[in-house]
C-alpha atoms as a PDB file:
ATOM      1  CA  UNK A   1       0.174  -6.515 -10.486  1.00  0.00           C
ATOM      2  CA  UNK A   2       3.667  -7.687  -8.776  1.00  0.00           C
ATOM      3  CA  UNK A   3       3.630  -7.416  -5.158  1.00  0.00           C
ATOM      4  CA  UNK A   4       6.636  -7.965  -2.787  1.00  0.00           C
ATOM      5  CA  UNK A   5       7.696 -11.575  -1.622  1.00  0.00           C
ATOM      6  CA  UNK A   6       9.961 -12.967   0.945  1.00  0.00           C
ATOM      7  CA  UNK A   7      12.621 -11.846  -0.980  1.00  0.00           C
ATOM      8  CA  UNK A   8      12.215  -8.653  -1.718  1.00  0.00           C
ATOM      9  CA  UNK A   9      13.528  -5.559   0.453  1.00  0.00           C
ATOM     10  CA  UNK A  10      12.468  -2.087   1.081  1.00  0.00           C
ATOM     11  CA  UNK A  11      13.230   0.630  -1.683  1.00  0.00           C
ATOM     12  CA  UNK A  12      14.193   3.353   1.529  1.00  0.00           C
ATOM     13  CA  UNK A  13      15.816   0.950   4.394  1.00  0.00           C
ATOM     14  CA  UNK A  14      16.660  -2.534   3.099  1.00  0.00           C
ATOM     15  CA  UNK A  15      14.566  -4.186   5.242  1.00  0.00           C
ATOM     16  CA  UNK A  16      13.272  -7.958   4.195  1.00  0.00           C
ATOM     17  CA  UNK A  17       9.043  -7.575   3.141  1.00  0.00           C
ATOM     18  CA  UNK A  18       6.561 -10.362   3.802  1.00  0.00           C
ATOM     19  CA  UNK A  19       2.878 -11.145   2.949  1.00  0.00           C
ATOM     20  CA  UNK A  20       1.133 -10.746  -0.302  1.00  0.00           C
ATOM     21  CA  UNK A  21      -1.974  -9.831  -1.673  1.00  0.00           C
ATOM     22  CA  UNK A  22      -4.587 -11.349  -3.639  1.00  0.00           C
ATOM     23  CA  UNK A  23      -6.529  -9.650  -6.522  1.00  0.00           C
ATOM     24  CA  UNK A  24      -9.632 -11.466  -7.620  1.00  0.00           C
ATOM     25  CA  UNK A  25     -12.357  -9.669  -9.916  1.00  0.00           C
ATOM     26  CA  UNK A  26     -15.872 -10.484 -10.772  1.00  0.00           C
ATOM     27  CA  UNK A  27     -18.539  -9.129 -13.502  1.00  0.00           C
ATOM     28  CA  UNK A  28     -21.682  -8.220 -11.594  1.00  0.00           C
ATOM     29  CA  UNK A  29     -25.022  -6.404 -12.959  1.00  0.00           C
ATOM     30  CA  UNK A  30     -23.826  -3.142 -11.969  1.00  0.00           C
ATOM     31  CA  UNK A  31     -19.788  -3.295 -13.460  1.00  0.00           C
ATOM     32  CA  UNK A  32     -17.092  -5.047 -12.426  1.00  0.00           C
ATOM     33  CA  UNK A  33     -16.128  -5.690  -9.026  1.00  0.00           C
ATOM     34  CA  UNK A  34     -11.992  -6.129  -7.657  1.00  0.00           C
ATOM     35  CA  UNK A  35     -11.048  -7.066  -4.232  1.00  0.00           C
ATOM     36  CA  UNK A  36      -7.173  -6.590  -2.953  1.00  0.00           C
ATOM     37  CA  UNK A  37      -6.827  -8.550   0.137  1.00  0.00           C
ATOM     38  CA  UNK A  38      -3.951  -9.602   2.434  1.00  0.00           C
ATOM     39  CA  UNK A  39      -3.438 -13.280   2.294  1.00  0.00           C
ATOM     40  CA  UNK A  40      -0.634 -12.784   5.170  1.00  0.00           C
ATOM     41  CA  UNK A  41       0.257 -10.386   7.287  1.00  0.00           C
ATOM     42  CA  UNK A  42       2.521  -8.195   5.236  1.00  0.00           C
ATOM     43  CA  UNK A  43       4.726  -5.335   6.261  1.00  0.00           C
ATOM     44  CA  UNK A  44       5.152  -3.458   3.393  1.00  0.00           C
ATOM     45  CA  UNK A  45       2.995  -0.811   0.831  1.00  0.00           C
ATOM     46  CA  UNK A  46       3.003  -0.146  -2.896  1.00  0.00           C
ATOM     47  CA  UNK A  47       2.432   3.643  -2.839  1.00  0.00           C
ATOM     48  CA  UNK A  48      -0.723   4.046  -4.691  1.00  0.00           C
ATOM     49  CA  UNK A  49       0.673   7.522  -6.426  1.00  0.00           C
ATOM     50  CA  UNK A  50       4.499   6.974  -7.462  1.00  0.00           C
ATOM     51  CA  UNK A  51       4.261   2.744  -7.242  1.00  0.00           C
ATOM     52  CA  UNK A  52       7.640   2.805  -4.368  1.00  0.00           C
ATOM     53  CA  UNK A  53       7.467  -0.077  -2.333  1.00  0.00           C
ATOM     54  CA  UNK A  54       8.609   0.510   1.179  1.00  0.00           C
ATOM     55  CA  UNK A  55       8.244  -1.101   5.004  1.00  0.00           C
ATOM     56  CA  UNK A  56       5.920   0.391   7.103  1.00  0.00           C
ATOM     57  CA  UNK A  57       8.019   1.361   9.138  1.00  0.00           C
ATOM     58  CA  UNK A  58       9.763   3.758   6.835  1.00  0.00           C
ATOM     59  CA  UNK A  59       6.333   5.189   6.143  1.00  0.00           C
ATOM     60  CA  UNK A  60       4.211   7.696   8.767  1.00  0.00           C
ATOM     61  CA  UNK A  61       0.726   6.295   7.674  1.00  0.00           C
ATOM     62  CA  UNK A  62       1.392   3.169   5.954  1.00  0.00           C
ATOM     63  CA  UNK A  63      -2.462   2.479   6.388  1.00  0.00           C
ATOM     64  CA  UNK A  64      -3.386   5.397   3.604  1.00  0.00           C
ATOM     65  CA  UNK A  65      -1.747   3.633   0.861  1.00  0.00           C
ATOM     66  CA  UNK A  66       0.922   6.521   0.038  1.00  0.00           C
ATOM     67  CA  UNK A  67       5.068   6.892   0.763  1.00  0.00           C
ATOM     68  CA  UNK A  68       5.958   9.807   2.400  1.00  0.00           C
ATOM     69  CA  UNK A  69       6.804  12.044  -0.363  1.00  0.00           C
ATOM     70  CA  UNK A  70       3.772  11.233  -2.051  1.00  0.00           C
ATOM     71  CA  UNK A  71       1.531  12.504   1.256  1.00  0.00           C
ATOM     72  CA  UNK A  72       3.844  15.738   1.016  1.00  0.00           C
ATOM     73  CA  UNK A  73       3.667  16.141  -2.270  1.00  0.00           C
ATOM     74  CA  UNK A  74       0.040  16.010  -3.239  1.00  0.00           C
ATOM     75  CA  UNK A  75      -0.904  17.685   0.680  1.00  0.00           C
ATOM     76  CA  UNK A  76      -2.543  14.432   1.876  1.00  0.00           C
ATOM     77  CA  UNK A  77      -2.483  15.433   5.179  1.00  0.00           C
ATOM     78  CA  UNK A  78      -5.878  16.888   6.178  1.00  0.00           C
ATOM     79  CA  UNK A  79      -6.961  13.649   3.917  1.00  0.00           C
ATOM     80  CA  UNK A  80      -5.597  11.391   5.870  1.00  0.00           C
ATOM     81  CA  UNK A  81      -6.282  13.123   8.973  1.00  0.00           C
ATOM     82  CA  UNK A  82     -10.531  12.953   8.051  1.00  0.00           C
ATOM     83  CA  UNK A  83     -10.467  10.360   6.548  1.00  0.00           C
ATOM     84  CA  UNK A  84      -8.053   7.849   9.098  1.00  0.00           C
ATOM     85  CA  UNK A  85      -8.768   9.995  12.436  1.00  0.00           C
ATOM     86  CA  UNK A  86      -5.521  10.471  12.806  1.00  0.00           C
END
C-alpha cells in the first residue's frame, strides 16, 4: 500500500499532504485480522473506490473514505448520511 508523504500533493488542488498510516496484520483463530491507523495527523484520503488521493479539504466528507465523484457516482449519500450522522 503507498500512502502520501511530506512530499506529495493533492491530485485536485496542489496542496502539500502530511501523516501516514500504518498497516499491521495478524493471524488469529477466527481469520486474519488488519488494522490501518494514523501514525500522524494526516490531511489527506486515498478514495477507497477510484484510489485518488486528495486533501480534505477538497473533499465534502473526507471522514467516509470516498472523493467526491466517487460519493456521486455510486449515490453514497443517504450512506454517509446513516451511517456518519451527517
Amino acid at each position: 500500500m503507498t500512502e502520501p508523504n511530506t512530499t506529495e500533493q493533492c491530485q485536485k488542488c496542489g496542496q502539500t499532504l502530511h501523516g501516514d498510516l500504518a498497516v499491521t496484520s495478524q493471524e488469529t483463530p477466527l481469520g486474519w485480522v488488519v488494522l490501518v491507523q494514523e501514525t500522524s495527523p494526516r490531511n489527506w484520503l486515498a478514495c477507497d473506490a477510484c484510489s485518488i488521493v486528495l486533501c480534505h479539504s477538497c473533499c465534502t466528507y473526507p471522514f467516509s473514505g470516498y472523493c467526491d465523484d466517487c460519493v456521486t457516482r455510486y449515490g453514497l449519500e443517504t450512506w454517509i448520511e446513516e451511517e456518519f450522522g451527517t
